[in-house]
N, C-alpha and C. Protein backbone atom coordinates (compact mmCIF):
# COMPACT_ATOMS: atom_id res chain seq x y z
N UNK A 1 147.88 172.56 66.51
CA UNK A 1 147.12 172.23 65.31
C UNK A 1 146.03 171.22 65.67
N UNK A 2 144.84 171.16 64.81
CA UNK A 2 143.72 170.29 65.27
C UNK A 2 143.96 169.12 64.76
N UNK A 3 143.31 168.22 65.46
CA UNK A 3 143.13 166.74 64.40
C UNK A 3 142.55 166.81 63.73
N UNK A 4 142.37 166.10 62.62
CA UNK A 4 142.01 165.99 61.69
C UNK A 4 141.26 164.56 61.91
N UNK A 5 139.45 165.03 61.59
CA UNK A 5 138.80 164.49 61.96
C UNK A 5 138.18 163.49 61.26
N UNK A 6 138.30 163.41 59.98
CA UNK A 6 138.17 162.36 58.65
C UNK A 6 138.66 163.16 57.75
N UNK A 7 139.01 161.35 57.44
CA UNK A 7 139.70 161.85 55.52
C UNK A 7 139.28 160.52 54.32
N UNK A 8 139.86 161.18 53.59
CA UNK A 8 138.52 160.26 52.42
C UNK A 8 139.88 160.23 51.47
N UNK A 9 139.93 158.81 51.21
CA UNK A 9 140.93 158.05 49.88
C UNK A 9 142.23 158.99 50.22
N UNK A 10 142.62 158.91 51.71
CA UNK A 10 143.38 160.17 52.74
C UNK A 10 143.82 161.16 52.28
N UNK A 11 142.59 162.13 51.91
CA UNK A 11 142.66 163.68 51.87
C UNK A 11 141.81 163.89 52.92
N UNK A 12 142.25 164.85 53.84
CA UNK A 12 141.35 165.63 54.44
C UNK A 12 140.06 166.15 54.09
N UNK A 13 138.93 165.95 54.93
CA UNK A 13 137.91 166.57 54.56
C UNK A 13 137.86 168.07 55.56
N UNK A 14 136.89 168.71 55.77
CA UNK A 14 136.73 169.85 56.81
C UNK A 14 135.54 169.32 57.76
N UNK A 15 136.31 169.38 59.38
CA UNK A 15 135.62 168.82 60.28
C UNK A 15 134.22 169.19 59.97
N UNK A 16 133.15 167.87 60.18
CA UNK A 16 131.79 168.07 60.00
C UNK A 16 131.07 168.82 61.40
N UNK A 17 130.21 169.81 60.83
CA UNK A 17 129.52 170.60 62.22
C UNK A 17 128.78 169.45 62.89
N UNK A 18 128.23 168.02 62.37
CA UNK A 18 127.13 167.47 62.86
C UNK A 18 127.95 165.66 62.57
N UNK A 19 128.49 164.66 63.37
CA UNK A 19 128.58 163.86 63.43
C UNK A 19 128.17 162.80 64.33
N UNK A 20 127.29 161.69 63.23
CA UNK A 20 126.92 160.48 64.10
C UNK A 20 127.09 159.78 63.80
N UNK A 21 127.55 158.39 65.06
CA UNK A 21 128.05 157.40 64.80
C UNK A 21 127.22 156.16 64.73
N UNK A 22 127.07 155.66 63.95
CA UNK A 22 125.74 154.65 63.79
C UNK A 22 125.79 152.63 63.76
N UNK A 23 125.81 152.26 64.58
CA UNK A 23 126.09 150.60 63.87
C UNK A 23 124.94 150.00 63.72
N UNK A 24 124.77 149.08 63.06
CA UNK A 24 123.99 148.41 62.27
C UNK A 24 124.21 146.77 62.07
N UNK A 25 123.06 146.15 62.99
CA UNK A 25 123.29 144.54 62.97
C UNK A 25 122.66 144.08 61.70
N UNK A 26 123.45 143.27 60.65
CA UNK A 26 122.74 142.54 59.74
C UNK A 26 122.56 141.18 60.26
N UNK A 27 121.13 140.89 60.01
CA UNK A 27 120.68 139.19 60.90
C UNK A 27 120.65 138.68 59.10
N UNK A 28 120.91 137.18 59.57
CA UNK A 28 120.76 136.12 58.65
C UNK A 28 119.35 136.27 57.62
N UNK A 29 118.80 135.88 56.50
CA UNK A 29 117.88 135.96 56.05
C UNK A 29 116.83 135.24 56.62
N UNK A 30 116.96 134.38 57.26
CA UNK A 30 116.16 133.28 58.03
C UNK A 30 116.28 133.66 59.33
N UNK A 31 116.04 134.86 60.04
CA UNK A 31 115.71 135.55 60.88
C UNK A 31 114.35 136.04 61.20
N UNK A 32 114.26 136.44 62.45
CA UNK A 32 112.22 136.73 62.62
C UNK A 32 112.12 136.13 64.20
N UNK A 33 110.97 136.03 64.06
CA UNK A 33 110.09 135.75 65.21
C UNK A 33 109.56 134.69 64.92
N UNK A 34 109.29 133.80 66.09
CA UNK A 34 108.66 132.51 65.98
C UNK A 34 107.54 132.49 66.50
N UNK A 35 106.48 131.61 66.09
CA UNK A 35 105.16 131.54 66.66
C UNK A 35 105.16 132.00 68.08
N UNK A 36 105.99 131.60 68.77
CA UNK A 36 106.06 131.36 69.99
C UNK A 36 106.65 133.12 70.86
N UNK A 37 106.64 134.11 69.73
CA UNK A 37 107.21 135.24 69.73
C UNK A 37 108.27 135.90 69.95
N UNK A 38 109.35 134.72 70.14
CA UNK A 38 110.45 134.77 70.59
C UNK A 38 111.53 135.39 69.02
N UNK A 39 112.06 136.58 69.70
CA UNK A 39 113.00 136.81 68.45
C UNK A 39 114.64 135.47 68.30
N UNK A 40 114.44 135.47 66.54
CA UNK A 40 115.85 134.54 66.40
C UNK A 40 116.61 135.63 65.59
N UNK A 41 117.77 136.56 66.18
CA UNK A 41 118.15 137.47 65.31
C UNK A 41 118.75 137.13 64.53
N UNK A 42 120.09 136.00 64.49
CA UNK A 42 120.77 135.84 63.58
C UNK A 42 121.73 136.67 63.16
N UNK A 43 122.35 137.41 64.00
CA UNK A 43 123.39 138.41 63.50
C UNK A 43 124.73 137.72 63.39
N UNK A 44 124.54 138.35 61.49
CA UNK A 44 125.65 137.68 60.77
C UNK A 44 126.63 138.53 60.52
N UNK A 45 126.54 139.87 61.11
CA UNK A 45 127.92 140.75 60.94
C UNK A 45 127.53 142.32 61.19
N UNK A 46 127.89 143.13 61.71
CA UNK A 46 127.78 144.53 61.80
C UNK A 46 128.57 145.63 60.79
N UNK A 47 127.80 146.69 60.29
CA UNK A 47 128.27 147.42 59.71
C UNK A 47 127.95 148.95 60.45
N UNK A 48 128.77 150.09 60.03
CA UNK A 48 128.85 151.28 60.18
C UNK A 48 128.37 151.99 59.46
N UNK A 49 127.55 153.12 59.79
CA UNK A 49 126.72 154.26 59.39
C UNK A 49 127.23 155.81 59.93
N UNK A 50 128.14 156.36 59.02
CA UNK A 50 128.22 157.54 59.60
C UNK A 50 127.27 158.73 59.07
N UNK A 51 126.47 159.75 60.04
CA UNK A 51 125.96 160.51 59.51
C UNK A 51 126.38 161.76 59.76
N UNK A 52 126.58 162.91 58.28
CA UNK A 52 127.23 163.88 58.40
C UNK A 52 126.37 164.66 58.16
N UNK A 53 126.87 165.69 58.58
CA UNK A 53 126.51 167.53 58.37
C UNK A 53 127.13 168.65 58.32
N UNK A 54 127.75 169.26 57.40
CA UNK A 54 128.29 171.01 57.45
C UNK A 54 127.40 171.71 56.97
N UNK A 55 127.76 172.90 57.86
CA UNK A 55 127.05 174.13 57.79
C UNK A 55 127.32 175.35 57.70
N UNK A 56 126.93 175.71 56.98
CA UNK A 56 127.20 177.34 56.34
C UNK A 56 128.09 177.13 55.68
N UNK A 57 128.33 176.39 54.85
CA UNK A 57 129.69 176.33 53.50
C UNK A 57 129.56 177.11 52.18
N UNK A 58 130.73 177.86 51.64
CA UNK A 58 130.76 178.47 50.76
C UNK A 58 130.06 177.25 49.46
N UNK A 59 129.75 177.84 48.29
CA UNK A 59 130.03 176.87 46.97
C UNK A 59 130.91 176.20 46.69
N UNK A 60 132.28 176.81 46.76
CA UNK A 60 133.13 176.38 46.82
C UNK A 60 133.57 174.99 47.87
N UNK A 61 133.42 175.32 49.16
CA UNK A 61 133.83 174.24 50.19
C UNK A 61 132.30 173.39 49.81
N UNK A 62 131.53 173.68 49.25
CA UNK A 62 130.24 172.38 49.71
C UNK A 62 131.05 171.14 48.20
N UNK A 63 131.50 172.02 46.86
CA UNK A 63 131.45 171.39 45.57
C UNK A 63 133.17 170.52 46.28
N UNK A 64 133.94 171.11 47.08
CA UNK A 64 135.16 170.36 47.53
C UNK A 64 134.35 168.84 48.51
N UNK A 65 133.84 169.18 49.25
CA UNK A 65 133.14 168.20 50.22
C UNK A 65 132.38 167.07 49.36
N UNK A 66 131.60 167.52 48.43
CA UNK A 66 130.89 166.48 47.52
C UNK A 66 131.55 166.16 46.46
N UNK A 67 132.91 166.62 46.22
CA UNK A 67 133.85 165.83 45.20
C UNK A 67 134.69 164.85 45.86
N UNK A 68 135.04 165.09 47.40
CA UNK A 68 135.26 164.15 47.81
C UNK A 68 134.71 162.78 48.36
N UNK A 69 133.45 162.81 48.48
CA UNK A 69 132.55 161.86 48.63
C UNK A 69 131.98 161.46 47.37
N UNK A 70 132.25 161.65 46.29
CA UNK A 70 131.74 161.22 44.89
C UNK A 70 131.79 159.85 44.38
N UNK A 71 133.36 159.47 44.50
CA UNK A 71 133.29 157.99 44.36
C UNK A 71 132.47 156.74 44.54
N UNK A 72 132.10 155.91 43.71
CA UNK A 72 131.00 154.94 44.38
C UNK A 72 131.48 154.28 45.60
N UNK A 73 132.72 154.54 45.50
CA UNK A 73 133.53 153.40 47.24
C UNK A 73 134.10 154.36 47.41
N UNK A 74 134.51 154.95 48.74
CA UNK A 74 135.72 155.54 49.26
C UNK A 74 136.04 154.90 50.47
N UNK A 75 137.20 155.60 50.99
CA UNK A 75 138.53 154.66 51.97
C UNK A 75 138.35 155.45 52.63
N UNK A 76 137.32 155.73 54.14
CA UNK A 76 137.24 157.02 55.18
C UNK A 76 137.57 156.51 56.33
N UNK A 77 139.02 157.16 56.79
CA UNK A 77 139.29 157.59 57.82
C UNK A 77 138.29 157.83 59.36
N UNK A 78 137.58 157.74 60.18
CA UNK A 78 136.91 158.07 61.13
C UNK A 78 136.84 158.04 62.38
N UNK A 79 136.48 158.51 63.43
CA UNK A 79 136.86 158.48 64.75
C UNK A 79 135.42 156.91 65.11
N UNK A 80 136.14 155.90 65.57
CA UNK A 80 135.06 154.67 65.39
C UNK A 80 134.53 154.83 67.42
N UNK A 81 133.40 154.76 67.20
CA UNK A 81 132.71 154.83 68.52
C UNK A 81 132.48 153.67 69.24
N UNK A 82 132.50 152.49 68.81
CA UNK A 82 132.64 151.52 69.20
C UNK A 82 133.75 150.43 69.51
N UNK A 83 135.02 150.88 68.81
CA UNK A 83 136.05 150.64 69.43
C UNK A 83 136.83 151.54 70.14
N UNK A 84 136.28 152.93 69.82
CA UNK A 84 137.35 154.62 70.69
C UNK A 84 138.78 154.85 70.00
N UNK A 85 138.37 154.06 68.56
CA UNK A 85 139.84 154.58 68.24
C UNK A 85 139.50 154.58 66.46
N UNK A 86 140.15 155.61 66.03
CA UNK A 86 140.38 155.79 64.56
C UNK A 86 140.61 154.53 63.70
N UNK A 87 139.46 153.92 63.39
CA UNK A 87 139.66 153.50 61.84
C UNK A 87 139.64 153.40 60.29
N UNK A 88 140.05 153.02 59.95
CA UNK A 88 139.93 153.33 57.89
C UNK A 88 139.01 152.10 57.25
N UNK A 89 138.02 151.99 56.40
CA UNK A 89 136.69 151.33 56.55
C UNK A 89 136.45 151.97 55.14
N UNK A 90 135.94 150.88 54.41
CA UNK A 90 135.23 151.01 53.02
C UNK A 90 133.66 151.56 52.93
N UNK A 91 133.45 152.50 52.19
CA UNK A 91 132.20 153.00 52.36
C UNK A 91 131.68 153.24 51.47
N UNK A 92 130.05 153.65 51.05
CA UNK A 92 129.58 154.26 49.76
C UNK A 92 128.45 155.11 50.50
N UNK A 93 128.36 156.45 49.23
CA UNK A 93 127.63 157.60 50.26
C UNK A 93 126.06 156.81 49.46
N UNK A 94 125.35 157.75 50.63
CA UNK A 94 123.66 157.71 50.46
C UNK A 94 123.37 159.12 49.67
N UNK A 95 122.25 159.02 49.66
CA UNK A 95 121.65 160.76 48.76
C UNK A 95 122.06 161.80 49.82
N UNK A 96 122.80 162.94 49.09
CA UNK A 96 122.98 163.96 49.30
C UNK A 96 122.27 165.30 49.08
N UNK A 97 122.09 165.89 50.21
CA UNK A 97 121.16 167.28 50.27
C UNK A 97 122.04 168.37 50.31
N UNK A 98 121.42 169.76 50.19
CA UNK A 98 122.64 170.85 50.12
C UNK A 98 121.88 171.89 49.69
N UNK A 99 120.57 172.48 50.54
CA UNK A 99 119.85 173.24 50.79
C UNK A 99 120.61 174.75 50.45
N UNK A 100 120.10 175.48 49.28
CA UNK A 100 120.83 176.53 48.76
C UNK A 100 120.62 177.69 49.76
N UNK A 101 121.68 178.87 50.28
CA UNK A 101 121.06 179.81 51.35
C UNK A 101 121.48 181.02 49.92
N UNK A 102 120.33 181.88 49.75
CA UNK A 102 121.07 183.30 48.87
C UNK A 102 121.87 183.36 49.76
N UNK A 103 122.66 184.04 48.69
CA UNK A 103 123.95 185.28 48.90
C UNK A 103 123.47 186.09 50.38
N UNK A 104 124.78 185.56 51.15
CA UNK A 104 124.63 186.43 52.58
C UNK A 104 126.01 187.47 53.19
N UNK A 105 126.14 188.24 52.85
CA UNK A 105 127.08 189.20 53.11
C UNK A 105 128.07 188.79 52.17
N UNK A 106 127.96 188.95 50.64
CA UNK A 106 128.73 188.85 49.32
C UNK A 106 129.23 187.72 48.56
N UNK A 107 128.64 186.50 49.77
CA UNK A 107 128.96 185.31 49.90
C UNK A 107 127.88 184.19 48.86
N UNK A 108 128.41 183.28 48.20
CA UNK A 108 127.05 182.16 48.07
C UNK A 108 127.39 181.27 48.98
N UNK A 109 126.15 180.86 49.49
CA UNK A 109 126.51 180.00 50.91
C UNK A 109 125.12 178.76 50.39
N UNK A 110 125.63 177.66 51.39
CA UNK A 110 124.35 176.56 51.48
C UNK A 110 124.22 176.81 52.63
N UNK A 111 123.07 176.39 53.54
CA UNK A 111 122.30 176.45 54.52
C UNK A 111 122.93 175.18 55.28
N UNK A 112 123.76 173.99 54.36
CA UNK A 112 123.97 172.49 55.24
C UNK A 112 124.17 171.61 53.94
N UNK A 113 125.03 170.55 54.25
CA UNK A 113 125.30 169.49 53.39
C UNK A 113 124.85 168.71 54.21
N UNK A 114 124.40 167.62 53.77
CA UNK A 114 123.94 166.65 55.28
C UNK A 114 124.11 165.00 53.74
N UNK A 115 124.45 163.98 54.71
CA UNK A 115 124.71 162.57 54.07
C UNK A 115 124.99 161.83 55.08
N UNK A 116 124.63 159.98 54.82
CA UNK A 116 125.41 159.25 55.18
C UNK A 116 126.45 158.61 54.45
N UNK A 117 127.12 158.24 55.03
CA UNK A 117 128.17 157.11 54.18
C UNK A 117 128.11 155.69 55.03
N UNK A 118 127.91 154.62 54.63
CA UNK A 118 127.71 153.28 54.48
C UNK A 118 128.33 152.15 54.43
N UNK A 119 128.86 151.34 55.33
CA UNK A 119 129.80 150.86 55.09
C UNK A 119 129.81 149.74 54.10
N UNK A 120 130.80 149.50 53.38
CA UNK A 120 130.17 148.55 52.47
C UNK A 120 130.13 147.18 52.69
């Protein structure tokens, strides 16, 4: 059986065709460059950016995938790239796309769901 590659408020989602793992330094507000051009970053904490993608999903599996990411917070499960090991991490999604494909062999299909989720 496969792993199971994220899960959300721990339900399974369906492995994403397109995953990236993203971190993100937040610097202090009083951060910048000094006359002298020297950067003062000020990093006051790192957060996580995952960016997803499935492809070729029925209506069905795209309206399951975006009901599970609906919540303004969810609890996702993820394979973390910066430590190499599975953690569970508070998140909120970004705008979601979901490019309609007609009907392809009896099927309604999307072309791709694509999002990030954010850590909060």
């Amino acid at each position: 059986m496969a792993e199971i590659m994220i899960t959300v408020d721990g339900v399974p989602v369906p492995c994403p065709s397109t995953y990236t793992f993203g971190l993100q330094d937040i610097s202090a507000a009083d951060s910048g460059r000094t006359d002298d051009t020297v950067m003062h970053k000020n990093r006051v904490g790192q957060k996580r950016t995952l960016s997803l993608q499935w492809n070729g999903k029925t209506w069905a599996e795209t309206a399951q995938i975006l009901q599970a990411f609906n919540p303004e917070y969810i609890s996702v499960r993820y394979p973390d790239m910066l430590s190499g090991q599975y953690e569970t991490r508070t998140f909120y999604v970004g705008d979601r796309t979901a490019p309609v494909k007609w009907w392809y062999v009896g099927k309604q299909m999307v072309e791709s769901i694509s999002f990030n989720v954010i850590e909060r």
